[in-house]
PDB file of N, CA and C in Angstrom:
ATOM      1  N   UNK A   1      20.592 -12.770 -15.509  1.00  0.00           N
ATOM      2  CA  UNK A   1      20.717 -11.647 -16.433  1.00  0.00           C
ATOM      3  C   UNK A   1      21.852 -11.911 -17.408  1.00  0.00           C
ATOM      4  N   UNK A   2      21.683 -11.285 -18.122  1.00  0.00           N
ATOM      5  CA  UNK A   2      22.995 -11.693 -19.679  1.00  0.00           C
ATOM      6  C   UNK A   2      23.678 -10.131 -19.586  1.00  0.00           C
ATOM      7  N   UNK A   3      23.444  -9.227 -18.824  1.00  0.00           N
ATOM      8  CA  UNK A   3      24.222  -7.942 -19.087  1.00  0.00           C
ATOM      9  C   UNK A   3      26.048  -8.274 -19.272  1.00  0.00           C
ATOM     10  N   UNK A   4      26.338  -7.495 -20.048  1.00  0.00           N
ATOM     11  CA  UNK A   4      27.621  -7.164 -19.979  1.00  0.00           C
ATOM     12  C   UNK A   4      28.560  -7.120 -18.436  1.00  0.00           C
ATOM     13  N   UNK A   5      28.183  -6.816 -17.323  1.00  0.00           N
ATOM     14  CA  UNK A   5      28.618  -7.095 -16.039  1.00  0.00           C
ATOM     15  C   UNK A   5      28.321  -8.313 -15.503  1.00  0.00           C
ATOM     16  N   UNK A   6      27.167  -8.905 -15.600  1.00  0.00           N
ATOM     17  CA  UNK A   6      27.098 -10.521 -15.280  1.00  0.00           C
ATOM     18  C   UNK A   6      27.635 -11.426 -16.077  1.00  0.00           C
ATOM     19  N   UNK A   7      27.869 -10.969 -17.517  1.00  0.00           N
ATOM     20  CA  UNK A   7      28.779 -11.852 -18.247  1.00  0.00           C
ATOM     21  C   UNK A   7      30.455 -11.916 -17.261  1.00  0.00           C
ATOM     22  N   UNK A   8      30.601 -10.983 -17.267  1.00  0.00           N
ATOM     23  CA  UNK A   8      32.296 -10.733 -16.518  1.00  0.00           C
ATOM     24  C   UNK A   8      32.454 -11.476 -15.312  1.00  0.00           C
ATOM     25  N   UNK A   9      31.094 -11.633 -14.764  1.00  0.00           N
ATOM     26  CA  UNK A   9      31.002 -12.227 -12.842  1.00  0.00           C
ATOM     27  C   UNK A   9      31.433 -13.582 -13.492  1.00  0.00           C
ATOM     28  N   UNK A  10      30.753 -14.215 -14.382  1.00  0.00           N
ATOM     29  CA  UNK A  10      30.773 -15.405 -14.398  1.00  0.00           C
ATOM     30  C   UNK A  10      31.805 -15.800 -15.295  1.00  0.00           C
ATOM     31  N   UNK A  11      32.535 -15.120 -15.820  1.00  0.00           N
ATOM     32  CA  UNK A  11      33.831 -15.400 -16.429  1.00  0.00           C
ATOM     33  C   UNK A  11      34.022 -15.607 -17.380  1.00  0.00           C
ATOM     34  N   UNK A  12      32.535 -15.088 -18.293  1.00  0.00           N
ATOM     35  CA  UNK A  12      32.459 -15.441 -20.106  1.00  0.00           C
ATOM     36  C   UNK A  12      33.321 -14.462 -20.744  1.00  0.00           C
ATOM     37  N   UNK A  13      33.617 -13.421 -20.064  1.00  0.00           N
ATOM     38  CA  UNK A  13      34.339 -12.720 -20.928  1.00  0.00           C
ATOM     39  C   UNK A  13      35.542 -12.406 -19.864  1.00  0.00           C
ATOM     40  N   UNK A  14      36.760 -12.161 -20.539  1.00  0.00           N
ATOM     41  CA  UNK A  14      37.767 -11.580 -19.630  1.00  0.00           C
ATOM     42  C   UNK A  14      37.473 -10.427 -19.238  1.00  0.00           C
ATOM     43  N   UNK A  15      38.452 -10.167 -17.737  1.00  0.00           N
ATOM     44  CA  UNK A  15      38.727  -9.172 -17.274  1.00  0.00           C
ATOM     45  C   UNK A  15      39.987  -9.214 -16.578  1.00  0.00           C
ATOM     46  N   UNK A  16      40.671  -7.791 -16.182  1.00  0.00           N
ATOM     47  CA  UNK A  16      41.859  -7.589 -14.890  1.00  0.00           C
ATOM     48  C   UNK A  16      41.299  -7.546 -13.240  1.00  0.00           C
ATOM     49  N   UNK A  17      40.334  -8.847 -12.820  1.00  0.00           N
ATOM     50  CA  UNK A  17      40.252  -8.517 -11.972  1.00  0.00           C
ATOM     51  C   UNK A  17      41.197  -8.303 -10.430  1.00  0.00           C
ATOM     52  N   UNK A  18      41.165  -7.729 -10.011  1.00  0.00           N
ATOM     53  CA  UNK A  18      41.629  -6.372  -8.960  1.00  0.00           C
ATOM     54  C   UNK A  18      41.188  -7.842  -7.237  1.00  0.00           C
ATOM     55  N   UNK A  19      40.072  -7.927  -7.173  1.00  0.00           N
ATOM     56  CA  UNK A  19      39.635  -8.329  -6.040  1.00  0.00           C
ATOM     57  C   UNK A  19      37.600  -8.947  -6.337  1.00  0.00           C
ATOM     58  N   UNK A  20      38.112 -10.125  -5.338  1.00  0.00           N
ATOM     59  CA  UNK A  20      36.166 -10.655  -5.155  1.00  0.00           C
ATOM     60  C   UNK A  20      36.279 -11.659  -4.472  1.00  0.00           C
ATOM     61  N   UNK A  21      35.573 -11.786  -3.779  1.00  0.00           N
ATOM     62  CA  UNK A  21      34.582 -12.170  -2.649  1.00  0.00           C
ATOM     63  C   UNK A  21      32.979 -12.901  -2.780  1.00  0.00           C
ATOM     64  N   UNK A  22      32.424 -13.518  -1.964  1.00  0.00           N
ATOM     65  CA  UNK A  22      31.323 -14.406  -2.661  1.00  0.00           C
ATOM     66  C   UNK A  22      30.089 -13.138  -2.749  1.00  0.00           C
ATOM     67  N   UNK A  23      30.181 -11.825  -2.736  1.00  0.00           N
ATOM     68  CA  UNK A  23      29.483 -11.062  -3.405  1.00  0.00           C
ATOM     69  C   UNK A  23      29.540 -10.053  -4.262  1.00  0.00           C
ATOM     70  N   UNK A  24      31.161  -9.572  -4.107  1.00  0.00           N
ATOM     71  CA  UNK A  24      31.860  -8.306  -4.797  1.00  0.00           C
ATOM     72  C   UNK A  24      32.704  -8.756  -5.797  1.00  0.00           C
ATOM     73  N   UNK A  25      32.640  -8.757  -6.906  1.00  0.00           N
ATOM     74  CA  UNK A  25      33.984  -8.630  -7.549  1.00  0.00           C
ATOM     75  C   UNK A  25      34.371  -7.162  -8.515  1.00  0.00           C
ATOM     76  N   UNK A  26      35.657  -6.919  -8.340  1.00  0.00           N
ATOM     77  CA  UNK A  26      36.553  -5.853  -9.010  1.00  0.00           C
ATOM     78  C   UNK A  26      37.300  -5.687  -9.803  1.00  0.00           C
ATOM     79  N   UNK A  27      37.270  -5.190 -11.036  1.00  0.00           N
ATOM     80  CA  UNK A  27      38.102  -5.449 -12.308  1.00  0.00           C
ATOM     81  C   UNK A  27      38.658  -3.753 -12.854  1.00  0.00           C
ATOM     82  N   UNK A  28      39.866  -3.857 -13.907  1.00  0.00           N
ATOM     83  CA  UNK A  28      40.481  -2.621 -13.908  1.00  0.00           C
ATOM     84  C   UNK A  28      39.168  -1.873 -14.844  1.00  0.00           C
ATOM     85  N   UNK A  29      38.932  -1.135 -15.483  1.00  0.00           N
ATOM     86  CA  UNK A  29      38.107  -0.390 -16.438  1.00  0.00           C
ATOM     87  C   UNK A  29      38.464  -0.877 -17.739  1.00  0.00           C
ATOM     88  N   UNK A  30      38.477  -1.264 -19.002  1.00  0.00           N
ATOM     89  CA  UNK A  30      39.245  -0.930 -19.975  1.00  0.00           C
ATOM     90  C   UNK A  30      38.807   0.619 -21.286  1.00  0.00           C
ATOM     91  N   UNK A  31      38.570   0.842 -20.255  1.00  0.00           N
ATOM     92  CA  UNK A  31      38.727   2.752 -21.017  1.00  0.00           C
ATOM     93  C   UNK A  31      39.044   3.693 -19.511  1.00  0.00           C
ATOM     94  N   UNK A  32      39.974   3.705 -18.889  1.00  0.00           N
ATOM     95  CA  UNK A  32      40.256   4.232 -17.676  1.00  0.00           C
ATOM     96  C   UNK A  32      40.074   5.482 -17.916  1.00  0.00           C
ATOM     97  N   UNK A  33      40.146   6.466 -17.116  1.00  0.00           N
ATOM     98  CA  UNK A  33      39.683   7.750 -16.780  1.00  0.00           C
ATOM     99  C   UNK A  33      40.282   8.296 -15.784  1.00  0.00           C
ATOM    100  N   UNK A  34      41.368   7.863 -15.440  1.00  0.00           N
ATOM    101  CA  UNK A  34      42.333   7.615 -14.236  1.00  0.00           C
ATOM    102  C   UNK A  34      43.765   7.049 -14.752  1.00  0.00           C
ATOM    103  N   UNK A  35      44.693   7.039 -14.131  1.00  0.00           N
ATOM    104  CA  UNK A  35      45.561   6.095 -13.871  1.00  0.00           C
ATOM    105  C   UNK A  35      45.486   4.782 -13.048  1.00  0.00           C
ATOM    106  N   UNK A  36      44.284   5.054 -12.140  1.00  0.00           N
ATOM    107  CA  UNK A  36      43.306   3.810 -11.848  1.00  0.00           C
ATOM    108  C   UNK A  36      42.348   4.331 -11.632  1.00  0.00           C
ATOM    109  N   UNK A  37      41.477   3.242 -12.583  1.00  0.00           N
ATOM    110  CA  UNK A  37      40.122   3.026 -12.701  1.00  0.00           C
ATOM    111  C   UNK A  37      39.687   1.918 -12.227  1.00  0.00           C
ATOM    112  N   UNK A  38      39.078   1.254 -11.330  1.00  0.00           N
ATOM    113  CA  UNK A  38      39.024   0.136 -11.104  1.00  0.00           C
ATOM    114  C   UNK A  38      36.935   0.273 -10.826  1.00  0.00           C
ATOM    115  N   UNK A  39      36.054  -0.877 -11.583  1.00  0.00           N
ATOM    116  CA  UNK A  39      34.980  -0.830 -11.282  1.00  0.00           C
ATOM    117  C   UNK A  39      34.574  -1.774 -10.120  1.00  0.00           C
ATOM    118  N   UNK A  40      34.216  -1.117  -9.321  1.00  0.00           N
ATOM    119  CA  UNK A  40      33.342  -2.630  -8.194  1.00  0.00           C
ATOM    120  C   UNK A  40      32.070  -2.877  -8.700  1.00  0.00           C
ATOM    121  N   UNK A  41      31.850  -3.972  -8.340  1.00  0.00           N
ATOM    122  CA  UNK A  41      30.277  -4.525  -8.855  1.00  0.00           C
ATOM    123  C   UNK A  41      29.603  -5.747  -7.914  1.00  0.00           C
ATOM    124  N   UNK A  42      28.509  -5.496  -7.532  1.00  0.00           N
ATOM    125  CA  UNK A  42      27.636  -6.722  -6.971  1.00  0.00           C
ATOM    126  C   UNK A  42      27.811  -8.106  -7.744  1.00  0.00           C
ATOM    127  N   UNK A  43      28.134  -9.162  -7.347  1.00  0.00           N
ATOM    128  CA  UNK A  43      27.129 -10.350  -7.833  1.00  0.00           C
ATOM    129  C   UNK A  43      25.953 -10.575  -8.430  1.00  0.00           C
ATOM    130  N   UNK A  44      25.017  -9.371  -7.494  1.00  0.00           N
ATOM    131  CA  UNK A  44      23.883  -9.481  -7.584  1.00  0.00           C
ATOM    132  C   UNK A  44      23.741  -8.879  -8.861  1.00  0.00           C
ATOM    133  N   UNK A  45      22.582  -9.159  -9.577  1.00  0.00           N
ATOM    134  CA  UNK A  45      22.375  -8.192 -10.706  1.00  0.00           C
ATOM    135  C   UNK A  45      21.364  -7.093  -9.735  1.00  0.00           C
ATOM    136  N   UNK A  46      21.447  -5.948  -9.875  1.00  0.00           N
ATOM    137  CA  UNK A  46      21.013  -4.507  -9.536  1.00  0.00           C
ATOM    138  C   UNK A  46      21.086  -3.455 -10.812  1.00  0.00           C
ATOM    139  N   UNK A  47      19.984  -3.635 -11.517  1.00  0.00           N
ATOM    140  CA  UNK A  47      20.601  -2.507 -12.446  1.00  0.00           C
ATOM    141  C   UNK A  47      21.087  -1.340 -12.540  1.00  0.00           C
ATOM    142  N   UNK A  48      20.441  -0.525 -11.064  1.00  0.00           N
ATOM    143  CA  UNK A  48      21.150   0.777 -10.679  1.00  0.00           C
ATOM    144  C   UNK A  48      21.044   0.984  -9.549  1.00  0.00           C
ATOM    145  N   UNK A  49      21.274   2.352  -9.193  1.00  0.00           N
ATOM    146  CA  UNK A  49      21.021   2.757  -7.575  1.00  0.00           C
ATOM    147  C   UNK A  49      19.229   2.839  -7.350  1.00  0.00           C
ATOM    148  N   UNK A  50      19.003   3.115  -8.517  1.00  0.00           N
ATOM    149  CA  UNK A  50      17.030   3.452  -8.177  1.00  0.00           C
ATOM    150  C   UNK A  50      16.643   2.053  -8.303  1.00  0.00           C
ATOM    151  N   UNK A  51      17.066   1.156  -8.284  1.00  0.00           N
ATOM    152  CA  UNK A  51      16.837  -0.154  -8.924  1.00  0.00           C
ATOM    153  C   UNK A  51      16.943  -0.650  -7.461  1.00  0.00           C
ATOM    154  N   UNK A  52      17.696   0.028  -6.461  1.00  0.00           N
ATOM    155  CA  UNK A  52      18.546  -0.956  -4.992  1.00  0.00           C
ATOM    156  C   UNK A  52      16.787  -0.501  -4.096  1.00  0.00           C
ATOM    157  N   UNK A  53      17.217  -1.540  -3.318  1.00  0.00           N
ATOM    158  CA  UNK A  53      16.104  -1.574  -2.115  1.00  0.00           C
ATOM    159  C   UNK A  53      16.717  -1.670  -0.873  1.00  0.00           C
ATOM    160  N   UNK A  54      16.249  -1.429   0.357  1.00  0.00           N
ATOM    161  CA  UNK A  54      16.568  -1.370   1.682  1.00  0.00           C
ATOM    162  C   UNK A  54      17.168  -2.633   2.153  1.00  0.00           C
ATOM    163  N   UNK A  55      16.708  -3.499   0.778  1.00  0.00           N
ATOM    164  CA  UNK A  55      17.159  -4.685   1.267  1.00  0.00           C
ATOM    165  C   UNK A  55      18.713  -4.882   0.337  1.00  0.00           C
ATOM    166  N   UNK A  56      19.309  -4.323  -0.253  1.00  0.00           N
ATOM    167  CA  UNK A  56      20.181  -4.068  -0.985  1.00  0.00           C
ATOM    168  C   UNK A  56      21.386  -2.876  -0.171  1.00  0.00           C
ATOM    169  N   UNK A  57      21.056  -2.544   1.442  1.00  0.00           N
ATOM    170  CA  UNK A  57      21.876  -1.704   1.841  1.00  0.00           C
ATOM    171  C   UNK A  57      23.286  -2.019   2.320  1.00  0.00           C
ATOM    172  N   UNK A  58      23.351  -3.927   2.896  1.00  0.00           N
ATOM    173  CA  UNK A  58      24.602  -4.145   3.081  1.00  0.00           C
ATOM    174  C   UNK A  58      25.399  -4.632   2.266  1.00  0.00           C
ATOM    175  N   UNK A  59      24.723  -4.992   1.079  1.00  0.00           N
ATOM    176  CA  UNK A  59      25.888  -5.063  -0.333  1.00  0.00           C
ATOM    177  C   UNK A  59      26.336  -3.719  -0.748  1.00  0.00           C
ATOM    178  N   UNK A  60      25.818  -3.075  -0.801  1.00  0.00           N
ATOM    179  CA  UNK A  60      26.134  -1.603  -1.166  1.00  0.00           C
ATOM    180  C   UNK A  60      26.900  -1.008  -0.475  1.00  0.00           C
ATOM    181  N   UNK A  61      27.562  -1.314   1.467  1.00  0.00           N
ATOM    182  CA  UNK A  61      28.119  -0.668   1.919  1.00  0.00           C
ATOM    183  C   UNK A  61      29.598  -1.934   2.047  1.00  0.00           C
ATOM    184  N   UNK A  62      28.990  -3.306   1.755  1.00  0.00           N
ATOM    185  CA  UNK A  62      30.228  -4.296   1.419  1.00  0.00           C
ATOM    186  C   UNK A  62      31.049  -3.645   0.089  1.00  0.00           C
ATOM    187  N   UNK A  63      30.518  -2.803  -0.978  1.00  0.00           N
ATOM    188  CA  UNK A  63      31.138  -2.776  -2.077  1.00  0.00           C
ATOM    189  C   UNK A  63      32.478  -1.239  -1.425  1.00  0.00           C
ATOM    190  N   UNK A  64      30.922  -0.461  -0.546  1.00  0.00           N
ATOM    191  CA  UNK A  64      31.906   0.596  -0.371  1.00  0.00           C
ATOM    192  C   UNK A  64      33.400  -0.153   0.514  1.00  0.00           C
ATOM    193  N   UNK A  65      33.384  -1.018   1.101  1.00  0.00           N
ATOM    194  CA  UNK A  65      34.381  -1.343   2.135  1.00  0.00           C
ATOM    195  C   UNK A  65      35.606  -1.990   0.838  1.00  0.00           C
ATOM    196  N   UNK A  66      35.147  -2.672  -0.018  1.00  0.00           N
ATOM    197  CA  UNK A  66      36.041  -3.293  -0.781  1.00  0.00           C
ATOM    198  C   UNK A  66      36.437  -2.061  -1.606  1.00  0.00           C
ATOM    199  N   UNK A  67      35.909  -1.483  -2.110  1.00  0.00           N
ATOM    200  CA  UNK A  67      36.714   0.169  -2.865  1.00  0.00           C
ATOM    201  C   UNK A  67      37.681   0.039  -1.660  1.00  0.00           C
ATOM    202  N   UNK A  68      37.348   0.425  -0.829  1.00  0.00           N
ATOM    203  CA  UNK A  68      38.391   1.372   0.423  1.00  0.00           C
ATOM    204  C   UNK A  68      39.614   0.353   0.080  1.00  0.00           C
ATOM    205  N   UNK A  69      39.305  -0.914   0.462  1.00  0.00           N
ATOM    206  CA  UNK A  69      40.431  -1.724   0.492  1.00  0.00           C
ATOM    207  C   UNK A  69      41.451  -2.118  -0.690  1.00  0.00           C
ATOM    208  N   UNK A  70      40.718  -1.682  -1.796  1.00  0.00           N
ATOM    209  CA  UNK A  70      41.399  -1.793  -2.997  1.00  0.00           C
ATOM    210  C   UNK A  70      42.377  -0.622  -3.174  1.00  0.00           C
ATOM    211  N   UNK A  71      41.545   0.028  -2.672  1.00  0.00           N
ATOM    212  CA  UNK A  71      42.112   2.049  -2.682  1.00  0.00           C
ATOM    213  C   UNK A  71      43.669   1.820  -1.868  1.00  0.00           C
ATOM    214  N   UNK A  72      43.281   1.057  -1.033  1.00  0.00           N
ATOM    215  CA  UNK A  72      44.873   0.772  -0.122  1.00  0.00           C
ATOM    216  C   UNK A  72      45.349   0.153  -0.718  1.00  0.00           C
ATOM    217  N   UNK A  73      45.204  -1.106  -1.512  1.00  0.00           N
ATOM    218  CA  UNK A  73      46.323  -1.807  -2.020  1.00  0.00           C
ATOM    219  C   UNK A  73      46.983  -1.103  -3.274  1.00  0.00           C
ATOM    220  N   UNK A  74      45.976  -0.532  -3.828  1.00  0.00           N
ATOM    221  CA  UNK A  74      46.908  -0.015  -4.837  1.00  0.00           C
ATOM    222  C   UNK A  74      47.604   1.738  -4.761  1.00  0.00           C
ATOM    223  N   UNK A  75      47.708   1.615  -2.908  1.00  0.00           N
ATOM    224  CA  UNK A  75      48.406   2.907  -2.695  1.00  0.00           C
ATOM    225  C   UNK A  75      48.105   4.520  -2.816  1.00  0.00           C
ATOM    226  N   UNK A  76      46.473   4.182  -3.195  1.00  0.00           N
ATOM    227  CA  UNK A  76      45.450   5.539  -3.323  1.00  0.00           C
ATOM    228  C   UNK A  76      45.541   6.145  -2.093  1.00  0.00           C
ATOM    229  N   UNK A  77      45.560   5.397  -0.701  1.00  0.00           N
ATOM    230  CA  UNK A  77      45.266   5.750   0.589  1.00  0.00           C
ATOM    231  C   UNK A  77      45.850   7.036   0.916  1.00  0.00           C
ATOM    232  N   UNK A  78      46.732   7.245   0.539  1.00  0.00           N
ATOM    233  CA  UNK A  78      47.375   8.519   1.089  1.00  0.00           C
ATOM    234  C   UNK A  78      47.239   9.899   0.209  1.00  0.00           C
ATOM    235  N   UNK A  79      47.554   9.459  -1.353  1.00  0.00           N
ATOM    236  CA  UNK A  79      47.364  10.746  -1.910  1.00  0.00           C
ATOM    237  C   UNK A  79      45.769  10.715  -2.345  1.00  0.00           C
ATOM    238  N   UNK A  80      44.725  10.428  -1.919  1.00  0.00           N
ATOM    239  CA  UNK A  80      43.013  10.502  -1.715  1.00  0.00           C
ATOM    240  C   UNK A  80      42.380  10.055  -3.793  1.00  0.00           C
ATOM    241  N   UNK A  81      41.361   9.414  -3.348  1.00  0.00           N
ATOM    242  CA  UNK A  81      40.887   8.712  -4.417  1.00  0.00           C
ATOM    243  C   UNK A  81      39.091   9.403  -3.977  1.00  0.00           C
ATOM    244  N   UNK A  82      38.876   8.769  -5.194  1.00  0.00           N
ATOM    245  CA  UNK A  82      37.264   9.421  -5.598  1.00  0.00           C
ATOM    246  C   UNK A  82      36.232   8.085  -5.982  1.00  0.00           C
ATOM    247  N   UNK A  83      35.234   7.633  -5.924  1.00  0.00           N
ATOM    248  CA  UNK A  83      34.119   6.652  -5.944  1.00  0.00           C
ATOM    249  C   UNK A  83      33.026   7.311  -6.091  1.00  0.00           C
ATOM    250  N   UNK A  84      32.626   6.533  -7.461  1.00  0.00           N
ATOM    251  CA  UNK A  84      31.811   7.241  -8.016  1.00  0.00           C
ATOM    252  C   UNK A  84      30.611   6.153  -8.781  1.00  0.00           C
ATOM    253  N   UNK A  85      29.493   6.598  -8.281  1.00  0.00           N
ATOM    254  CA  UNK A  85      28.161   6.221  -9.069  1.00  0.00           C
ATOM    255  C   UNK A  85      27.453   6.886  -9.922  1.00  0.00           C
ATOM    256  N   UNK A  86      27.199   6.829 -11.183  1.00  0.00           N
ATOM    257  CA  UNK A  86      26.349   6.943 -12.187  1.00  0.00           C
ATOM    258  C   UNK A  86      25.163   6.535 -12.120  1.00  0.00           C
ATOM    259  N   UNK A  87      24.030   6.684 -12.268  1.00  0.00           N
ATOM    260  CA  UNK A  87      22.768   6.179 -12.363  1.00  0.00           C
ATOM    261  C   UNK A  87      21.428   6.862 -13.276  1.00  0.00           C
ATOM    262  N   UNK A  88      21.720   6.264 -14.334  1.00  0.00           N
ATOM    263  CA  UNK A  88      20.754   6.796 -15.451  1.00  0.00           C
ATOM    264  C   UNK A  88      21.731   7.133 -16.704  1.00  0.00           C
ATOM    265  N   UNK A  89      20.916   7.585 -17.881  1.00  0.00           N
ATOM    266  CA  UNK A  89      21.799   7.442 -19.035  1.00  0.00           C
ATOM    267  C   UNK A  89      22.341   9.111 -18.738  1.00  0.00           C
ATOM    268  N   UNK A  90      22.065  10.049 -18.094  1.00  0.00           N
ATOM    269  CA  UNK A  90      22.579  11.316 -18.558  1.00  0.00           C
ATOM    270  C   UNK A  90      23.184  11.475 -17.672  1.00  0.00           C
ATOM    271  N   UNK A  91      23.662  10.701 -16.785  1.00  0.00           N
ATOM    272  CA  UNK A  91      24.511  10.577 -15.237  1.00  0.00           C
ATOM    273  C   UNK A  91      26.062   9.927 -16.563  1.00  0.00           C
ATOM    274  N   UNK A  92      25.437   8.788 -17.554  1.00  0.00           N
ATOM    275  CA  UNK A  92      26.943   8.585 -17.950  1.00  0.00           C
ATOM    276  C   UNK A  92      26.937   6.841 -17.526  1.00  0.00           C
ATOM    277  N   UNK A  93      25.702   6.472 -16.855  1.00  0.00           N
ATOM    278  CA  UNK A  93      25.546   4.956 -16.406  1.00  0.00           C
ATOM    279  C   UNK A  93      25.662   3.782 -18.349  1.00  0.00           C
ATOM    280  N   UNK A  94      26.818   3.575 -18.568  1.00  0.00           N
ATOM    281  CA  UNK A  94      26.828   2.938 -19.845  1.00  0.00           C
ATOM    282  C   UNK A  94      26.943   1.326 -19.589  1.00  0.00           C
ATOM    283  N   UNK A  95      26.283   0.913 -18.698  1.00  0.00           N
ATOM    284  CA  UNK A  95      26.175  -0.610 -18.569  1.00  0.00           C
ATOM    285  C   UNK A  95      24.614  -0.543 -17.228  1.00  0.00           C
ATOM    286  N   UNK A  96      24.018  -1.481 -17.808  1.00  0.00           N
ATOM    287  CA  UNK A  96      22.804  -1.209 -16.718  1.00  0.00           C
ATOM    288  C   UNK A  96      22.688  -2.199 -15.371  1.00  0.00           C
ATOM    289  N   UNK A  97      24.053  -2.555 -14.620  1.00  0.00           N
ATOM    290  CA  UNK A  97      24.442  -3.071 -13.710  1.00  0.00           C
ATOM    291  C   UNK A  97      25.234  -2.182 -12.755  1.00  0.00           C
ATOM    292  N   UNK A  98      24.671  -1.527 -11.441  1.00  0.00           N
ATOM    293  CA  UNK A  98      25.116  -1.173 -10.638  1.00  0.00           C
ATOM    294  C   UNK A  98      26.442  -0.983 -10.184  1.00  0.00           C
ATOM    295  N   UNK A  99      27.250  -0.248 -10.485  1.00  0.00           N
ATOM    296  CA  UNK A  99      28.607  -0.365 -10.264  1.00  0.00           C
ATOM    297  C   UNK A  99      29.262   1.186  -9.751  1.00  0.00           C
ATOM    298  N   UNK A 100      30.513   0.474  -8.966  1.00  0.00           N
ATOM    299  CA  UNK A 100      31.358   1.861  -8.129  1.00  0.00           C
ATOM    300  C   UNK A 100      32.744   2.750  -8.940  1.00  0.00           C
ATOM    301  N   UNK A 101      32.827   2.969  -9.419  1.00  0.00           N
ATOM    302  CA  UNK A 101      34.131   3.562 -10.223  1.00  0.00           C
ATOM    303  C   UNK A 101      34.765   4.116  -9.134  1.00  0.00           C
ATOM    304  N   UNK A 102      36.017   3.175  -8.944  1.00  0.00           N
ATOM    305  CA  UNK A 102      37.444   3.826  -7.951  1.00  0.00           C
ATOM    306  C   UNK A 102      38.283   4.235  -9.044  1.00  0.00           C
ATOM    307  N   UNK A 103      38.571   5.594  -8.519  1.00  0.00           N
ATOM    308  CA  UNK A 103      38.835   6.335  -9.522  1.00  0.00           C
ATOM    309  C   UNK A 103      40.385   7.082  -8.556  1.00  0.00           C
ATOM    310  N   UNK A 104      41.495   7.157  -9.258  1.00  0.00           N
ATOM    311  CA  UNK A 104      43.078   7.631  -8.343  1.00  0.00           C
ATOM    312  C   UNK A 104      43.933   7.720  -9.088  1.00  0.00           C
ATOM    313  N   UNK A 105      45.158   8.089  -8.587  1.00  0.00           N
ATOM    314  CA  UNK A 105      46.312   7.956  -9.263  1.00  0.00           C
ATOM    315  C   UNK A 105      46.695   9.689  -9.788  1.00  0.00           C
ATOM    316  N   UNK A 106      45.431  10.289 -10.062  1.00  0.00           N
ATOM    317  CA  UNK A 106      46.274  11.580 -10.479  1.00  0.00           C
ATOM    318  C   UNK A 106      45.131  12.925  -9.818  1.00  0.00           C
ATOM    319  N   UNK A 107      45.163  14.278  -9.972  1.00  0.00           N
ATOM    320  CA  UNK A 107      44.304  15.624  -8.962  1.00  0.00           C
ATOM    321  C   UNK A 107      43.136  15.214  -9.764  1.00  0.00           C
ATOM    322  N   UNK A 108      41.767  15.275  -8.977  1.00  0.00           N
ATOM    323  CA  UNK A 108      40.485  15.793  -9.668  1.00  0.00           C
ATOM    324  C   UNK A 108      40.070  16.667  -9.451  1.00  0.00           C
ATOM    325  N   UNK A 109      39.395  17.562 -10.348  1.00  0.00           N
ATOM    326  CA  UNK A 109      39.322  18.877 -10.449  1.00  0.00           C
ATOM    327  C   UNK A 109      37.368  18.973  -9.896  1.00  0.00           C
ATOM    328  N   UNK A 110      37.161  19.803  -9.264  1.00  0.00           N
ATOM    329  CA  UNK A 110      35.798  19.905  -8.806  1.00  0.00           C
ATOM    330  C   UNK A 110      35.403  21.286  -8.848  1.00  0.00           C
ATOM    331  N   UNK A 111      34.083  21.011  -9.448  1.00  0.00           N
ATOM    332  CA  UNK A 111      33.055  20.204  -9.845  1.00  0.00           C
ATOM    333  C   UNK A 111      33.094  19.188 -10.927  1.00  0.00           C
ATOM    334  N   UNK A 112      33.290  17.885 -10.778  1.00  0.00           N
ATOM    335  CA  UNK A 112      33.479  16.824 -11.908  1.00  0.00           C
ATOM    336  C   UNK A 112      32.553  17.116 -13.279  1.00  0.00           C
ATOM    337  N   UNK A 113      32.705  17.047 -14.528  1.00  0.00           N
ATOM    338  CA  UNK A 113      32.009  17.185 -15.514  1.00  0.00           C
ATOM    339  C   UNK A 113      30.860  16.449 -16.036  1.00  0.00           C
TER     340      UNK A 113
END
């Protein structure tokens, strides 16, 4: 795939990546929405969550484990962080590669907008 997120896996374009692994990698946002924003993303190309299959369930819960762990390093752990999926254009999904938004650093107000 040539998306804008598989460009980044493979290193054509820069990023701040955060953390990766031979299936996850994690980079900061560059339009944050947070004081951290950090996106996780498959290797895999997945264009969305309706896009994932049953066979797509332990990358999906590898990504959730690497949020968590990122969430600790950068000290989210205690005052609580938010992870978040988009899926579709009126969800706010602006790249068509599957991805987790770790989202911390300051209160979120609920119901999110």
């Amino acid at each position: 795939m040539d998306c804008l997120f598989c460009r980044i896996i493979r290193k054509e374009i820069p990023s701040k990546i955060v953390f990766e692994n031979e299936k996850v990698l994690a980079f900061r946002d560059i339009d944050p929405k947070a004081p951290v924003h950090i996106l996780v993303v498959p290797k895999k190309h997945i264009s969305g969550l309706d896009s994932s299959t049953a066979d797509d369930a332990r990358l999906l819960g590898e990504m959730l484990v690497a949020a968590k762990d990122i969430a600790k390093k950068e000290k989210l752990d205690e005052s609580g962080y938010r992870v978040v999926i988009n899926n579709g254009k009126d969800a706010g999904q602006a790249v068509a590669h599957i991805h987790y938004h770790l989202l911390g650093g300051r209160k979120f107000q609920w119901p999110p907008g």
